[in-house]
N, C-alpha and C. Protein backbone atom coordinates (compact mmCIF):
# COMPACT_ATOMS: atom_id res chain seq x y z
N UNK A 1 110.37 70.43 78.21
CA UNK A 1 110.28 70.05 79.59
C UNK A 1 111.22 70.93 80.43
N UNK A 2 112.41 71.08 79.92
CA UNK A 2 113.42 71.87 80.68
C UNK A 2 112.65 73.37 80.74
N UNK A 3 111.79 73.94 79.98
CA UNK A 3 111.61 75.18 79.68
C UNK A 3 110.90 75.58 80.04
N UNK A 4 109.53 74.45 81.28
CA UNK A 4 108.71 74.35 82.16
C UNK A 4 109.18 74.50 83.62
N UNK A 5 110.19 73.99 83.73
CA UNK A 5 111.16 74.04 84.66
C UNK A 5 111.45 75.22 85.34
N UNK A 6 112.57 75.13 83.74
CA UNK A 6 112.84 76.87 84.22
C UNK A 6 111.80 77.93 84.55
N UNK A 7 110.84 77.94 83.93
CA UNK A 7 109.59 79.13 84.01
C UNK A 7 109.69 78.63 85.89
N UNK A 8 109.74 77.65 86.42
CA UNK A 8 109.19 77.47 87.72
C UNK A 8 110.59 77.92 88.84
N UNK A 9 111.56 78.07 87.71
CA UNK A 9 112.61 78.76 88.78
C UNK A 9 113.20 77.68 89.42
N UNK A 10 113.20 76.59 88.90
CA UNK A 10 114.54 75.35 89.11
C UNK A 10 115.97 75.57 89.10
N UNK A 11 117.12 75.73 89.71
CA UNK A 11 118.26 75.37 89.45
C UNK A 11 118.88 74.68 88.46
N UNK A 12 119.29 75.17 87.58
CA UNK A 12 119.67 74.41 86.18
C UNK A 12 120.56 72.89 86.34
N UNK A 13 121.26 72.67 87.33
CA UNK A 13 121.50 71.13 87.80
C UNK A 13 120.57 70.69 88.31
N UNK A 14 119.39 71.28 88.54
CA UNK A 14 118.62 70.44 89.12
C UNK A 14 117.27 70.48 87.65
N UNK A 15 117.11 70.86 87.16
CA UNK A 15 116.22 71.27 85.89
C UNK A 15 117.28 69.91 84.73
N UNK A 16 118.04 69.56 84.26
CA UNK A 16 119.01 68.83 83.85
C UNK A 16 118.84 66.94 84.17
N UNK A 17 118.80 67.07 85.85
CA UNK A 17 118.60 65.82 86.54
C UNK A 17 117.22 65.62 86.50
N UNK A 18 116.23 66.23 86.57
CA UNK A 18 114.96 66.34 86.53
C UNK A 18 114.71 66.05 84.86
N UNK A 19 114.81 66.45 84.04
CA UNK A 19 114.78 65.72 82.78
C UNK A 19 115.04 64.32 82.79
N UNK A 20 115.59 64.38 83.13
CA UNK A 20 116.64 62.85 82.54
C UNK A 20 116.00 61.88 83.48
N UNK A 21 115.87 62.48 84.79
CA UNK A 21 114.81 61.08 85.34
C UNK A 21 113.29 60.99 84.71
N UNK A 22 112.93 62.04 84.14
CA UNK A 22 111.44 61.87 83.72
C UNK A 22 111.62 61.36 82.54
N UNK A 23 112.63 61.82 81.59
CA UNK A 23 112.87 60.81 80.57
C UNK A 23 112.67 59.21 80.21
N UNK A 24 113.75 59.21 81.66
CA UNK A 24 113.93 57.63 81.42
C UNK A 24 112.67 56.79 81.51
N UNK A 25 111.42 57.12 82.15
CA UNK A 25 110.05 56.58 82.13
C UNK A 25 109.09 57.14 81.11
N UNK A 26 108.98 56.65 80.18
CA UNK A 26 107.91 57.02 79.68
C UNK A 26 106.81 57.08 79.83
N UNK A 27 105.99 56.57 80.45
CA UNK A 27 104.65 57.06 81.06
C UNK A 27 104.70 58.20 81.51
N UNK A 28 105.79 58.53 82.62
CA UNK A 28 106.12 59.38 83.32
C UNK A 28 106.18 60.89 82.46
N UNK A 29 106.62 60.45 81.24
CA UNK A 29 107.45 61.86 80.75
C UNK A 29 106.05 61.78 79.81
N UNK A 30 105.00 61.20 79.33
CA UNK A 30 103.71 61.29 78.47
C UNK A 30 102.95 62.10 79.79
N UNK A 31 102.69 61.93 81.11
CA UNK A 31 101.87 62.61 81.96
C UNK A 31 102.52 64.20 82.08
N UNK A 32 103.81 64.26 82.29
CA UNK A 32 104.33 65.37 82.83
C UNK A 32 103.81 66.36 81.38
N UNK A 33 104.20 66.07 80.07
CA UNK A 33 103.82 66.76 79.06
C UNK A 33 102.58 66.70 78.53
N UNK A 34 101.75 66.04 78.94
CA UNK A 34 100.38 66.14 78.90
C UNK A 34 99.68 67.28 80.14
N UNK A 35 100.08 66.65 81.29
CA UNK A 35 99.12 68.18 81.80
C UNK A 35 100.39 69.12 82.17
N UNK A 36 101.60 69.85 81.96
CA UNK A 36 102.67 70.68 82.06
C UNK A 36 102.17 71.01 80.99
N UNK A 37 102.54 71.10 79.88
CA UNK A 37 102.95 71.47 78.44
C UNK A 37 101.11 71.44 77.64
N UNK A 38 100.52 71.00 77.33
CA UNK A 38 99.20 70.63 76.85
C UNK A 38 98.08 70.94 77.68
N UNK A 39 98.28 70.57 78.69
CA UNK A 39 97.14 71.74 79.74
C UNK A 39 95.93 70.58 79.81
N UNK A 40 96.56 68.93 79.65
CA UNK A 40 95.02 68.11 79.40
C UNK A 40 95.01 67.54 81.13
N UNK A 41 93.69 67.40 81.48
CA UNK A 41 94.15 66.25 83.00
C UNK A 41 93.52 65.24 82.62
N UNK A 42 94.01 64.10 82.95
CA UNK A 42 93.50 62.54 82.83
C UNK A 42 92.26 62.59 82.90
N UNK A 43 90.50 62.12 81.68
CA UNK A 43 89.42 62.49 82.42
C UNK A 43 89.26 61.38 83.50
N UNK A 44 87.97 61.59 83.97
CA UNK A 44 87.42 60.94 84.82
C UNK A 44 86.55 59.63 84.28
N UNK A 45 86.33 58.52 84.47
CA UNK A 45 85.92 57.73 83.51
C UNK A 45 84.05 57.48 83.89
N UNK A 46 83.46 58.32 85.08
CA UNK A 46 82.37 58.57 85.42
C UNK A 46 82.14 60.13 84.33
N UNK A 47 82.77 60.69 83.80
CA UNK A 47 82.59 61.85 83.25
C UNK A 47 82.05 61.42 81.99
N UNK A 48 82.78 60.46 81.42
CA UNK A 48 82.23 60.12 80.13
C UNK A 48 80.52 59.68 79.99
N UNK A 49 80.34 59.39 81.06
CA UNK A 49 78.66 58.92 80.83
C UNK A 49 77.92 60.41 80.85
N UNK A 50 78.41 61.06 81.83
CA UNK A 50 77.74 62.27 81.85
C UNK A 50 77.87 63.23 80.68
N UNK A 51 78.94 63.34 80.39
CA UNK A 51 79.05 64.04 79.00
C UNK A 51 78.22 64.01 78.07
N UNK A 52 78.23 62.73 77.74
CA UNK A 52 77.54 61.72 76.38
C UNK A 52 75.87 61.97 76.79
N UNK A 53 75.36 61.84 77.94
CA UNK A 53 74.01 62.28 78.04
C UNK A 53 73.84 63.62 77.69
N UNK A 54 75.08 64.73 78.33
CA UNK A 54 74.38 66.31 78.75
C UNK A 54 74.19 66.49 77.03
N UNK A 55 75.65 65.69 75.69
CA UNK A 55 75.50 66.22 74.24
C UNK A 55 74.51 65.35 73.64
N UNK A 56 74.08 64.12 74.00
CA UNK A 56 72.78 63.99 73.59
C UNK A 56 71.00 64.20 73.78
N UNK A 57 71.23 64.30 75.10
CA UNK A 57 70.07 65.66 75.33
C UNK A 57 70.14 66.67 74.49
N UNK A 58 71.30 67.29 74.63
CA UNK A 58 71.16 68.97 74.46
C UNK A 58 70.89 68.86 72.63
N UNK A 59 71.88 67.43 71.18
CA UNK A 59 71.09 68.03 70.00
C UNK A 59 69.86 67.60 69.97
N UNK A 60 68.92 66.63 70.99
CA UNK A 60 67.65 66.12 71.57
C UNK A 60 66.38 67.25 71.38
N UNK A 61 67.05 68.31 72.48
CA UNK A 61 66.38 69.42 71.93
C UNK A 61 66.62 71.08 71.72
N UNK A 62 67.93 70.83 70.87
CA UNK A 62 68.39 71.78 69.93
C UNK A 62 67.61 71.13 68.69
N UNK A 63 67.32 70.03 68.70
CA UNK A 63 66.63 70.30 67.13
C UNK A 63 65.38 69.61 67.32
N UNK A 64 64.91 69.75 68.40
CA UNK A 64 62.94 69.75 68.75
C UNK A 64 62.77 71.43 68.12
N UNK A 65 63.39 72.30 68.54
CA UNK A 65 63.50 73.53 68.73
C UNK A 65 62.81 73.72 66.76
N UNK A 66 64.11 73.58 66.12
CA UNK A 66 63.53 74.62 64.99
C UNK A 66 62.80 73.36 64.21
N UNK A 67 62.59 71.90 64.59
CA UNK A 67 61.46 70.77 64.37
C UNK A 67 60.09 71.22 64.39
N UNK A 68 59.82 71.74 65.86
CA UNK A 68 58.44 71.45 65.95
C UNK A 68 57.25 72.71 64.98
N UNK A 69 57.81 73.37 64.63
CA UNK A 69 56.97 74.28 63.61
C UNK A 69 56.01 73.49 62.67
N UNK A 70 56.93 72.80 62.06
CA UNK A 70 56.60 71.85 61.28
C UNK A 70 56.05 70.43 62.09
N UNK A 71 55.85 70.18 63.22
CA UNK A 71 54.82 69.24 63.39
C UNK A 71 53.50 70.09 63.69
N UNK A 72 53.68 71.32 63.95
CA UNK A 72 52.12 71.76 64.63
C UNK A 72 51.40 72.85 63.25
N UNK A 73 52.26 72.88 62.24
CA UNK A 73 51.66 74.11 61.32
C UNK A 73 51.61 73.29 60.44
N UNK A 74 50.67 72.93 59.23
CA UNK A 74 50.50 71.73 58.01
C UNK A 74 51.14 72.28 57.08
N UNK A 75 50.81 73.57 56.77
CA UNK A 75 51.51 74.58 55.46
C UNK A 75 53.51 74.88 55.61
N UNK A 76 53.75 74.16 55.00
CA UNK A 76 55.33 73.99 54.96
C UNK A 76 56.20 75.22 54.95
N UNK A 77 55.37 76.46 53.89
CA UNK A 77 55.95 77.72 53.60
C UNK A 77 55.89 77.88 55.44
N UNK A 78 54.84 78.37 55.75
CA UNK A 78 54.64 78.87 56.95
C UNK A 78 55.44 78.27 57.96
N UNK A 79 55.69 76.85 58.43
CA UNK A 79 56.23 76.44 59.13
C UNK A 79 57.61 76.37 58.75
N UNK A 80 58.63 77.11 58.09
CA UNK A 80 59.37 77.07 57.67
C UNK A 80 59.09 78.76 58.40
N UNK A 81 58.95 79.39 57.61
CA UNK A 81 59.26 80.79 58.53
C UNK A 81 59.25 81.11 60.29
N UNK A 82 57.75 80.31 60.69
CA UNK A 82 57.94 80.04 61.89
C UNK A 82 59.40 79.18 62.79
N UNK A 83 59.83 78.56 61.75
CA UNK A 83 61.43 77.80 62.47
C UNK A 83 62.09 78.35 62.53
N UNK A 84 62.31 79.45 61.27
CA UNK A 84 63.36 80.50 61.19
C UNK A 84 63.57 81.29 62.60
N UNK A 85 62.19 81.71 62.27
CA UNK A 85 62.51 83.01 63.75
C UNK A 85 62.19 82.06 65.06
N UNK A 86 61.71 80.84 65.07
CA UNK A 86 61.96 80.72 66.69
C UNK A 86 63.31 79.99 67.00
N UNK A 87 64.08 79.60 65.54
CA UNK A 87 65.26 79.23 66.03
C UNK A 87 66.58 80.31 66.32
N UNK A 88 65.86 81.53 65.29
CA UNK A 88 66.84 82.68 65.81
C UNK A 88 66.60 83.35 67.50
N UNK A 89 65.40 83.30 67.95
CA UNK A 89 65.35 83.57 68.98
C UNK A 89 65.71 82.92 70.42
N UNK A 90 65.64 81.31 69.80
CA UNK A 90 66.14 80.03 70.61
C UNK A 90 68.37 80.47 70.57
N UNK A 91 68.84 80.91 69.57
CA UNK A 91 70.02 81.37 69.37
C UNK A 91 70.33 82.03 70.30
N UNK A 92 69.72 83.47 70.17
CA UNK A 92 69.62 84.66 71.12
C UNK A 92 69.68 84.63 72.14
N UNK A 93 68.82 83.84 73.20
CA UNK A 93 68.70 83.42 74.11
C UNK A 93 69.61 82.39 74.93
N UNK A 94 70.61 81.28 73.72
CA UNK A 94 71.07 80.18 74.22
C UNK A 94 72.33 81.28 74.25
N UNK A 95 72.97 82.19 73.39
CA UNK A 95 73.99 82.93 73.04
C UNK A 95 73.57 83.93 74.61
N UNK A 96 72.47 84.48 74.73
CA UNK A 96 72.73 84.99 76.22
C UNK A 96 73.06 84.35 77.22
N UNK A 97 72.64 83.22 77.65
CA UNK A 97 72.99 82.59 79.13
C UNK A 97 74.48 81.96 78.69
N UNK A 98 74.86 81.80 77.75
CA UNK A 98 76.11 81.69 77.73
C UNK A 98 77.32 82.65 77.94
N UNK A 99 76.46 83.76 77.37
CA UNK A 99 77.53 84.93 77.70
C UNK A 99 77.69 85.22 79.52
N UNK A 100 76.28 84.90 80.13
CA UNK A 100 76.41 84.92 81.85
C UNK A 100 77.11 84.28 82.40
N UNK A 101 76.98 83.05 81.58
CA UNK A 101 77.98 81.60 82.54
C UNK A 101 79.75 82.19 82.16
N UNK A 102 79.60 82.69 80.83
CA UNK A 102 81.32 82.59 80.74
C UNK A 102 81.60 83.92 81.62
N UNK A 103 80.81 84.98 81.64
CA UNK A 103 81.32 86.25 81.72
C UNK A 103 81.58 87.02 81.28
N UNK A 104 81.42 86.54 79.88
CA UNK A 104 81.46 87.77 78.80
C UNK A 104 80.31 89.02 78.56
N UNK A 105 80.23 89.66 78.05
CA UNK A 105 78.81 90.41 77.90
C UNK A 105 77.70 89.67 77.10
N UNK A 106 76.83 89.37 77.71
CA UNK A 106 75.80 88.76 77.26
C UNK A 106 75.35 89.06 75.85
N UNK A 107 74.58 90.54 75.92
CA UNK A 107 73.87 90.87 74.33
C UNK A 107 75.10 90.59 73.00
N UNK A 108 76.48 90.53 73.32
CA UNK A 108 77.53 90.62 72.34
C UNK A 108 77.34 89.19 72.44
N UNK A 109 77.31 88.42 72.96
CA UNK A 109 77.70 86.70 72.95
C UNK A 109 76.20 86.23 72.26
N UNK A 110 74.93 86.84 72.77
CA UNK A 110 73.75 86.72 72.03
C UNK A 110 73.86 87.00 70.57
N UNK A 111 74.12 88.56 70.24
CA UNK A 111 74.09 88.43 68.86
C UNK A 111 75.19 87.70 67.63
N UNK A 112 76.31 87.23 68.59
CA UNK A 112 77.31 86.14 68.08
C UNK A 112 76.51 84.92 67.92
N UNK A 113 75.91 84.71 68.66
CA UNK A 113 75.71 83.21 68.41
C UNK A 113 74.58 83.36 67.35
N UNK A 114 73.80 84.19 67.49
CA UNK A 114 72.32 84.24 66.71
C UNK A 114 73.43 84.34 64.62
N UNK A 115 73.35 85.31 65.19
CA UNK A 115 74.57 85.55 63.79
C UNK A 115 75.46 84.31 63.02
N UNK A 116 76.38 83.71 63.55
CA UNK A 116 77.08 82.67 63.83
C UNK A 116 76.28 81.37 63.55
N UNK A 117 75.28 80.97 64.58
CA UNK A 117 74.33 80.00 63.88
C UNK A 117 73.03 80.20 62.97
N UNK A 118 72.94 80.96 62.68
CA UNK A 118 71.94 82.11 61.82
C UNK A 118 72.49 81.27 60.38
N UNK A 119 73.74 81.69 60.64
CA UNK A 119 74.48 81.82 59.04
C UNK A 119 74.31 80.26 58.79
N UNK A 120 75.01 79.29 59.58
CA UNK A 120 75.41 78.08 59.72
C UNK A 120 73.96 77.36 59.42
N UNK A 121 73.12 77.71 59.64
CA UNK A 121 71.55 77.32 59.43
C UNK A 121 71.04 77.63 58.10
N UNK A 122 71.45 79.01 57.98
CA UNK A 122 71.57 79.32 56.30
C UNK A 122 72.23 78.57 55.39
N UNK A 123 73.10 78.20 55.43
CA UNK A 123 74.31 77.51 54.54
C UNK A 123 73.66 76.19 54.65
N UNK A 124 73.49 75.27 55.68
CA UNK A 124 73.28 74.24 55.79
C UNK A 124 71.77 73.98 54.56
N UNK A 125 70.79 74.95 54.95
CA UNK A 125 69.78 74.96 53.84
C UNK A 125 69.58 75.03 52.97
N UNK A 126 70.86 75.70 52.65
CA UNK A 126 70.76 76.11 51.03
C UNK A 126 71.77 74.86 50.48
N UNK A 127 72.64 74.50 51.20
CA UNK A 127 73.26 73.11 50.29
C UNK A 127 72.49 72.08 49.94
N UNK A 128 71.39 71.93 51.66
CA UNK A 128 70.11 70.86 51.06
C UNK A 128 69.34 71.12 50.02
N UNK A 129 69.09 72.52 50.10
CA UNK A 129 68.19 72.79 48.72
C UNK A 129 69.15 72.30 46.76
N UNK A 130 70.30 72.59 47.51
CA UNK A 130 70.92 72.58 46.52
C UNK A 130 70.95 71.13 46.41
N UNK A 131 71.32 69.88 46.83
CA UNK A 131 71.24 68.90 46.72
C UNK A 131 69.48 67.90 46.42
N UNK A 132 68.80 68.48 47.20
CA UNK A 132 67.79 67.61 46.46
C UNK A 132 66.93 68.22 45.22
């Protein structure tokens, strides 16, 4: 706490007194080191509903995505290859507009994610295979 202080260019009697009163409250001294020190802000308690919809939509249809092969193709081999590549391309694509929103370079954040969940899709399959 003192070392937040100082970074802000406090007077060290006054960085000293400033402890010790935030001390003595604890609530006080859990907020100050929560968003000072930890970087968290109190959420919003309207945020939580929204959240909880945008991540249950979004695995809703993140996994319609490499699903529906297999409701519209009968032959399993086939619809299994068809998931492959439209979920690598569903990757590609989700890995580009992400790279726009953050600012990073897009095609590098595309082939991260394709790569990245590529693999993670791989692994995940092959443990199921391995398990049943």
């Amino acid at each position: 706490m003192a070392d937040i202080l100082r970074e802000w260019h406090f007077p060290e009697e006054i960085v000293e007194s400033a402890v010790d009163a935030i001390c003595q409250d604890s609530d006080r001294w859990v907020q100050f080191m929560m968003k000072y020190e930890l970087g968290l802000e109190e959420p919003e308690p309207k945020r939580a509903r929204n959240s909880s919809l945008t991540i249950g939509l979004s695995y809703i249809i993140g996994g319609v995505i490499p699903l529906s092969p297999y409701m519209l193709i009968r032959q399993s081999g086939t619809a299994l290859s068809v998931s492959v590549i439209v979920t690598m391309i569903a990757l590609f694509v989700f890995g580009y507009v992400k790279g726009r929103f953050t600012g990073t370079r897009p095609f590098r954040s595309a082939w991260q994610t394709t790569i990245v969940g590529g693999a993670a899709a791989g692994i995940a399959f092959f443990i199921a295979r391995l398990i049943s």
